[in-house]
C-alpha atoms as a PDB file:
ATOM      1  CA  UNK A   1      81.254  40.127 204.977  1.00  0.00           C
ATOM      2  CA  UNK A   2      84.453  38.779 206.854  1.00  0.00           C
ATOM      3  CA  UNK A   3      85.431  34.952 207.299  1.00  0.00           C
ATOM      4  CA  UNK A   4      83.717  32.657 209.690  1.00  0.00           C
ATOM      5  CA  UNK A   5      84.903  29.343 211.259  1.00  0.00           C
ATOM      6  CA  UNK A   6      83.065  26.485 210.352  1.00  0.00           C
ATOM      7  CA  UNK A   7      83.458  22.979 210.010  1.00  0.00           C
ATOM      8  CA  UNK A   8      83.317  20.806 207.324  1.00  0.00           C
ATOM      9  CA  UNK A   9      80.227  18.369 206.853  1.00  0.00           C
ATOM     10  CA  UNK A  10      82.077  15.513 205.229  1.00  0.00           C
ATOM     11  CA  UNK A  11      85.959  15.823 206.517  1.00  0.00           C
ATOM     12  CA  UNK A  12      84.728  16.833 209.743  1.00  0.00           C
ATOM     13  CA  UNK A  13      87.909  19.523 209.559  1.00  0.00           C
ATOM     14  CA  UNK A  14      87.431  23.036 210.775  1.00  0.00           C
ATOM     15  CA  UNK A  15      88.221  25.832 208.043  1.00  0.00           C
ATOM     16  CA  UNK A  16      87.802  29.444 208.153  1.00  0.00           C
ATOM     17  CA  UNK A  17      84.749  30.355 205.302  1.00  0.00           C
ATOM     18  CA  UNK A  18      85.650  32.620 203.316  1.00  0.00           C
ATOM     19  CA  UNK A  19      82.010  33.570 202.088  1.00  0.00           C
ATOM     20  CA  UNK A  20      78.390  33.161 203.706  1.00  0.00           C
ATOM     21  CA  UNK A  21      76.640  30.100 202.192  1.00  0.00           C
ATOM     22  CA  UNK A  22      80.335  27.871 201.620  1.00  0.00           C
ATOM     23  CA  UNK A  23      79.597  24.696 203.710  1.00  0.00           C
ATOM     24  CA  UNK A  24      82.942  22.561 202.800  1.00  0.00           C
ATOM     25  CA  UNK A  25      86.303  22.819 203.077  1.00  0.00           C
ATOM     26  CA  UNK A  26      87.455  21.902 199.692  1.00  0.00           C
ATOM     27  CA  UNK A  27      86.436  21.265 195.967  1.00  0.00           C
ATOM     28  CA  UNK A  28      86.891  17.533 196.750  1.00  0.00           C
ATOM     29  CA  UNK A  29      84.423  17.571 199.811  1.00  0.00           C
ATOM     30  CA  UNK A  30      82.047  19.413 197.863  1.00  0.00           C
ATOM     31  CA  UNK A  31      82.054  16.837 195.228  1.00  0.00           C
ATOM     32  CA  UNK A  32      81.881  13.718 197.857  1.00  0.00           C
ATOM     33  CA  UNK A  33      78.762  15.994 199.292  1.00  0.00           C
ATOM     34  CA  UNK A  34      76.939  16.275 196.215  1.00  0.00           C
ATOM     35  CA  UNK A  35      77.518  12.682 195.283  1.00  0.00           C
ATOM     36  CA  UNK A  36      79.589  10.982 192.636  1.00  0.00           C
ATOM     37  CA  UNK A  37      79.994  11.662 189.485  1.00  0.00           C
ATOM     38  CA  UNK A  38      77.424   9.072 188.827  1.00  0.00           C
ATOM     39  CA  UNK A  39      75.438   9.927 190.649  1.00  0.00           C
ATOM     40  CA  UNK A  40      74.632  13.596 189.183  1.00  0.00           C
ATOM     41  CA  UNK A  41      75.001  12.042 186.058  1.00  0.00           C
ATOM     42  CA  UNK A  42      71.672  10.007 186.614  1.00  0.00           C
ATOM     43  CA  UNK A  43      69.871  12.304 188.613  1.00  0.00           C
ATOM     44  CA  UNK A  44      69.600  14.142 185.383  1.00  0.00           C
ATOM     45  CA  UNK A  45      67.960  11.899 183.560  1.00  0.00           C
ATOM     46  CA  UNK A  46      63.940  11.124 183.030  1.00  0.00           C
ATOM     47  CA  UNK A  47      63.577   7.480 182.473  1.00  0.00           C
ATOM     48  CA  UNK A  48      60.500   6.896 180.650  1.00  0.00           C
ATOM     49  CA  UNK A  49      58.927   3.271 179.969  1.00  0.00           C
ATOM     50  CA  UNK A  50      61.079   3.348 176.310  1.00  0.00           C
ATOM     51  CA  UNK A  51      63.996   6.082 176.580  1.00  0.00           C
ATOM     52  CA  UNK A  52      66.144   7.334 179.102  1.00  0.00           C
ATOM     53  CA  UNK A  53      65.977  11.355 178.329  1.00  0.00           C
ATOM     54  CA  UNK A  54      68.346  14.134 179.416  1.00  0.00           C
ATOM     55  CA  UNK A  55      66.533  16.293 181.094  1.00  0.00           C
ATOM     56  CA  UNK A  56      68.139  19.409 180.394  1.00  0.00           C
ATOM     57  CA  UNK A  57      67.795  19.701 176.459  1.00  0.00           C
ATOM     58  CA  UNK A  58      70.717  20.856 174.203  1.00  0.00           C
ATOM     59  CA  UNK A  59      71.443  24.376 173.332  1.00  0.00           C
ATOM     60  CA  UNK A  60      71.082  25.905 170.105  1.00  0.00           C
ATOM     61  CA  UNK A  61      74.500  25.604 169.066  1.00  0.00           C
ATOM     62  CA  UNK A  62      74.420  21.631 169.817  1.00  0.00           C
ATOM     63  CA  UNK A  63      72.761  18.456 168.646  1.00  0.00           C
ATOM     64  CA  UNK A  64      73.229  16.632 171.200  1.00  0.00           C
ATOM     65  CA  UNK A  65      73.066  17.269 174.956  1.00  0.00           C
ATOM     66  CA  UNK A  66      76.015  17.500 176.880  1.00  0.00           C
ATOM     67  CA  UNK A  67      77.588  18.003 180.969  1.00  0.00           C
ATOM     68  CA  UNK A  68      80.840  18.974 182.172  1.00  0.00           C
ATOM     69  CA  UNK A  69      83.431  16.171 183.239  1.00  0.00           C
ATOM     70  CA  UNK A  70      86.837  17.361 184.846  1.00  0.00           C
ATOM     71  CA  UNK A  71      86.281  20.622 183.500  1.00  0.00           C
ATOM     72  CA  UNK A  72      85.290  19.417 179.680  1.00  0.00           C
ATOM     73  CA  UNK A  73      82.101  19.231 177.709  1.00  0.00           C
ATOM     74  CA  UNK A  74      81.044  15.539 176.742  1.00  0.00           C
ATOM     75  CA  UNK A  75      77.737  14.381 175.301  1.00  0.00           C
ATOM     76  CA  UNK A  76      75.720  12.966 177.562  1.00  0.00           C
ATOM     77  CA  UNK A  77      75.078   9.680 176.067  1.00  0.00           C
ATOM     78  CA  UNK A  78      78.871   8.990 175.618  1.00  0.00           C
ATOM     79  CA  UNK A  79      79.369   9.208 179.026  1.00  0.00           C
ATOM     80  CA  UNK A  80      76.194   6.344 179.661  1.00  0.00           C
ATOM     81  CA  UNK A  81      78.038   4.414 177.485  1.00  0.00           C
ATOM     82  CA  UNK A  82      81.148   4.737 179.613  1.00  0.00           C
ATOM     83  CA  UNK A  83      79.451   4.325 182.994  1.00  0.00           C
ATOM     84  CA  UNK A  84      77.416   1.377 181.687  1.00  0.00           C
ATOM     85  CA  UNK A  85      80.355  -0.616 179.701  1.00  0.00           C
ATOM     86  CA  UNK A  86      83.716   1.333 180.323  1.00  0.00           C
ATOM     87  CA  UNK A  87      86.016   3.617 177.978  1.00  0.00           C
ATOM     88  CA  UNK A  88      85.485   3.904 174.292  1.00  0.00           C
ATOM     89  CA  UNK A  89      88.199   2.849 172.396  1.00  0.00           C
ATOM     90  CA  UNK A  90      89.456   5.592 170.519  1.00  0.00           C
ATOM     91  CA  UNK A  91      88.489   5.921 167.128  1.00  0.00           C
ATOM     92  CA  UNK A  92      84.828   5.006 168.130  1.00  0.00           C
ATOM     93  CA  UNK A  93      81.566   6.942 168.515  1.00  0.00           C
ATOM     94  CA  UNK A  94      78.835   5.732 170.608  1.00  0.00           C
ATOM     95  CA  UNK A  95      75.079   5.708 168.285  1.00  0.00           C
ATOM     96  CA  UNK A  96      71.591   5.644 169.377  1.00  0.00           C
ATOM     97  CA  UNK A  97      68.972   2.228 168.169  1.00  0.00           C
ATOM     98  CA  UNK A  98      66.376   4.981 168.951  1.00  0.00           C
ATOM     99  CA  UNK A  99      67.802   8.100 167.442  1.00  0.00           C
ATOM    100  CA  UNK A 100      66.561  10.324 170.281  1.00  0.00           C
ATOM    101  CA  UNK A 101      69.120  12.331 170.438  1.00  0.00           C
ATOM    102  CA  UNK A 102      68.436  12.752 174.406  1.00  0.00           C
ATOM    103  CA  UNK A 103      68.465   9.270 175.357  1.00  0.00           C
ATOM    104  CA  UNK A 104      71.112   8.184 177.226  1.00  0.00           C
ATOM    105  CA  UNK A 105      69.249   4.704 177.899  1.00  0.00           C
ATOM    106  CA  UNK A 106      72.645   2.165 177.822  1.00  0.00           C
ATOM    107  CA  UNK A 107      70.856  -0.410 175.953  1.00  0.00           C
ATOM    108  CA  UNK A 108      69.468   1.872 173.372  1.00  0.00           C
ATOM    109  CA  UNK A 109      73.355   3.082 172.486  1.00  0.00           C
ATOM    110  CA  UNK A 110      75.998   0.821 170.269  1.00  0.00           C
ATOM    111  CA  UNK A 111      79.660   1.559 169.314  1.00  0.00           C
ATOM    112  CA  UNK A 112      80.938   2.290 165.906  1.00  0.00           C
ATOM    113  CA  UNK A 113      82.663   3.674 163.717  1.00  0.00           C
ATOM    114  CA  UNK A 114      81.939   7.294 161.944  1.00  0.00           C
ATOM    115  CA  UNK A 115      81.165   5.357 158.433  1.00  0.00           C
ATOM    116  CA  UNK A 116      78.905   3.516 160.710  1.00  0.00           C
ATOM    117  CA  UNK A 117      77.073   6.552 162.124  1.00  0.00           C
ATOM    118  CA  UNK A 118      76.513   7.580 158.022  1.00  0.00           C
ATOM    119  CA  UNK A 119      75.388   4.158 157.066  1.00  0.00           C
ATOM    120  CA  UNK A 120      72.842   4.020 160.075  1.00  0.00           C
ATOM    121  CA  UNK A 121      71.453   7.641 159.140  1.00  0.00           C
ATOM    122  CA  UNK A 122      70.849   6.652 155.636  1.00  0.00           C
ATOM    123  CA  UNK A 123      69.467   3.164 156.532  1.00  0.00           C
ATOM    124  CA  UNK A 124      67.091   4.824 158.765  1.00  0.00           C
ATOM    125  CA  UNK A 125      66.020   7.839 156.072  1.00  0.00           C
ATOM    126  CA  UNK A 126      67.719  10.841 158.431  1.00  0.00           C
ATOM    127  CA  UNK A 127      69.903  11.946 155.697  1.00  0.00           C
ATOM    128  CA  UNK A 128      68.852  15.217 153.841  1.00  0.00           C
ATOM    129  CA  UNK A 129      68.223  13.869 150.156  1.00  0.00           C
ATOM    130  CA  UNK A 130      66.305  17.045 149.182  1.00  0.00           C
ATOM    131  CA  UNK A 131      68.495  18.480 146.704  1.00  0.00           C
ATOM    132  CA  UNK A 132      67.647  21.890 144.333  1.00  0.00           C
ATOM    133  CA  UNK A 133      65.089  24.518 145.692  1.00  0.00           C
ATOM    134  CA  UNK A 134      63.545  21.589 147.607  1.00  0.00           C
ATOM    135  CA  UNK A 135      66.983  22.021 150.193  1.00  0.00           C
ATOM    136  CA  UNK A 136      66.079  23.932 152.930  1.00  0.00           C
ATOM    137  CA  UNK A 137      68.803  26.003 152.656  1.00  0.00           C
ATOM    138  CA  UNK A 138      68.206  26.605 148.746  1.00  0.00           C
ATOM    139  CA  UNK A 139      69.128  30.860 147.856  1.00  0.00           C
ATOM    140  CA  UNK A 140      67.598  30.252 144.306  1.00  0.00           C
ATOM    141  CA  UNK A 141      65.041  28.355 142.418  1.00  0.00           C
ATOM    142  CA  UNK A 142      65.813  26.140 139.852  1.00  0.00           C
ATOM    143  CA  UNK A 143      64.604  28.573 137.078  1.00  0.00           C
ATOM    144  CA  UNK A 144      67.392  31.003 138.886  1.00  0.00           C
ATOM    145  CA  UNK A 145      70.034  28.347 138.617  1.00  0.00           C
ATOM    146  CA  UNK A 146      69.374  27.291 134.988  1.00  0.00           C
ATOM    147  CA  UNK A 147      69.954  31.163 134.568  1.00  0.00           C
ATOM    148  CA  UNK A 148      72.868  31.483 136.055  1.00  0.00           C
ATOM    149  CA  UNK A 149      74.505  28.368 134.295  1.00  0.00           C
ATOM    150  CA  UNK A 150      73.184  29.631 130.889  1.00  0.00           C
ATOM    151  CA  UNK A 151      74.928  33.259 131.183  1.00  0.00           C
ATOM    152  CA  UNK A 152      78.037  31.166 132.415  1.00  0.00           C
ATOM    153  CA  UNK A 153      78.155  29.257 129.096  1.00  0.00           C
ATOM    154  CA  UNK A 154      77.472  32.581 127.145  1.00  0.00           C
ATOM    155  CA  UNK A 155      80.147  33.924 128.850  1.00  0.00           C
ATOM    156  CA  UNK A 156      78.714  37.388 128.226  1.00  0.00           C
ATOM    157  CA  UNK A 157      78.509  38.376 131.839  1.00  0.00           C
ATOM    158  CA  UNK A 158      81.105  37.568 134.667  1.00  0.00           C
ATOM    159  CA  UNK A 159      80.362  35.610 137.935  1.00  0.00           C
ATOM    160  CA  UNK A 160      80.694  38.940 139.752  1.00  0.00           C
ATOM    161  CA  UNK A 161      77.951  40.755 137.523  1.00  0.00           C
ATOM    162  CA  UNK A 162      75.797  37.196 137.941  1.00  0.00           C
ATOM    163  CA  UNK A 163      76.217  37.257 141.353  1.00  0.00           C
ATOM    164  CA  UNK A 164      74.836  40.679 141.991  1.00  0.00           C
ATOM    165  CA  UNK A 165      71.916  40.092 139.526  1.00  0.00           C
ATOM    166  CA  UNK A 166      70.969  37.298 141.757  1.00  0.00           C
ATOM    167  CA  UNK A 167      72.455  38.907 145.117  1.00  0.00           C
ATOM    168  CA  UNK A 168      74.608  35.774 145.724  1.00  0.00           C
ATOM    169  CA  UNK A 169      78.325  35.874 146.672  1.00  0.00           C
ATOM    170  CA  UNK A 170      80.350  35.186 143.474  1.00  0.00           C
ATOM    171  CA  UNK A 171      81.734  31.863 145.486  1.00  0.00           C
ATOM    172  CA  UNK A 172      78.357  30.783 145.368  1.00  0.00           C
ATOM    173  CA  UNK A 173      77.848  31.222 141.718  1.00  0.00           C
ATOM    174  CA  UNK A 174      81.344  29.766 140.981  1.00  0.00           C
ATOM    175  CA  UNK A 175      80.505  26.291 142.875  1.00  0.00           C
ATOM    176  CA  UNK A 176      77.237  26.463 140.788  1.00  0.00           C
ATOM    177  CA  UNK A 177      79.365  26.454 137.625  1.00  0.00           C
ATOM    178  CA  UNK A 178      81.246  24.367 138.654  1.00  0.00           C
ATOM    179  CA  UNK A 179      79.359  21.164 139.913  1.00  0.00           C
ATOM    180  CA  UNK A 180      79.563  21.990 143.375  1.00  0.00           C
ATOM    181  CA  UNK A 181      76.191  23.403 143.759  1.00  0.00           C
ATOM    182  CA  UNK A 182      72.686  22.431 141.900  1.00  0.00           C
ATOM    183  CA  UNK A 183      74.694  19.333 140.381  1.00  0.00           C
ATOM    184  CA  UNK A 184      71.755  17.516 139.031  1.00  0.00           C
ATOM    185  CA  UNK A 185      70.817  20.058 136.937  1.00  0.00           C
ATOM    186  CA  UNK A 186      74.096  19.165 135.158  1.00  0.00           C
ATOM    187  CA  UNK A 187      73.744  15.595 134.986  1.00  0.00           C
ATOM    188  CA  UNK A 188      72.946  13.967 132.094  1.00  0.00           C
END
């Protein structure tokens, strides 16, 4: 498992290899070997007769799918955006006309601002409007939160001894009380 002479396919330079299977002389070479930037960049993408899709989908942790530039994780369809039209000005996020989160199609993307991106999502019905036990994250059912807000008024019982009764975290039953949570069941 020693080093090996070899020479460099791109530089032409000799350089002693330091383990089986390294073919360049240099990060840089490497890079110039594989291609550009940009040209990785669109060899991972699937362009369909409507969107442009990453292939690689995101991971569990992220919405949207992203690659490594210069060492740092960027979505994939900011950098389109950049490749196609140039930097985004700071202060900007780049949005999708399709909402596919994959696409990175250029002509399906659009600047603006982060007020834009919450207008567009609840012009186009993305926003989660389910409120109550209808949330998908709901811990209680109305009937259980009706409870809860009724002991609060009595004030027999305190948050802590409410929130064991309904095995919540007594944070939870204090935003109840207090607006935070289950809010329309104290409107009006």
């Amino acid at each position: 498992m020693g080093s090996f002479q070899a020479v460099c396919p791109v530089c032409k330079n000799k350089f002693l290899a330091n383990y089986e299977g390294r073919v360049c002389c240099s990060a840089d070479c490497a890079k110039e070997l594989q291609g550009s930037f940009s040209d990785r960049f669109w060899q991972r993408v699937r362009k369909g007769p409507d969107c442009w899709e990453w292939i690689k989908p995101p991971s569990r942790m992220e919405k949207y799918p992203r690659i490594k530039r210069n060492g740092e994780q960027v979505s994939a369809h900011r950098v389109s955006w950049e490749l196609s039209f140039g930097a985004v000005t700071e202060g900007l996020c780049v949005l999708h006309r399709c909402d596919n989160v994959r696409c990175v199609r250029p002509d399906h993307l659009f600047l603006g601002t982060f007020q834009d991106n919450t207008d567009d999502m609840f012009t186009k019905g993305r926003a989660n409007k389910a409120k109550g036990e209808k949330h998908g994250r709901a811990k209680i059912t109305e009937e259980d939160a009706r409870q809860i807000l009724a002991w609060a008024k009595d004030g027999e019982l305190t948050q802590v001894q409410i929130a064991e009764y309904f095995g919540l975290h007594p944070v939870y039953v204090n935003k109840l009380i207090k607006g935070h949570k289950w809010a329309h069941l104290q409107q009006g």
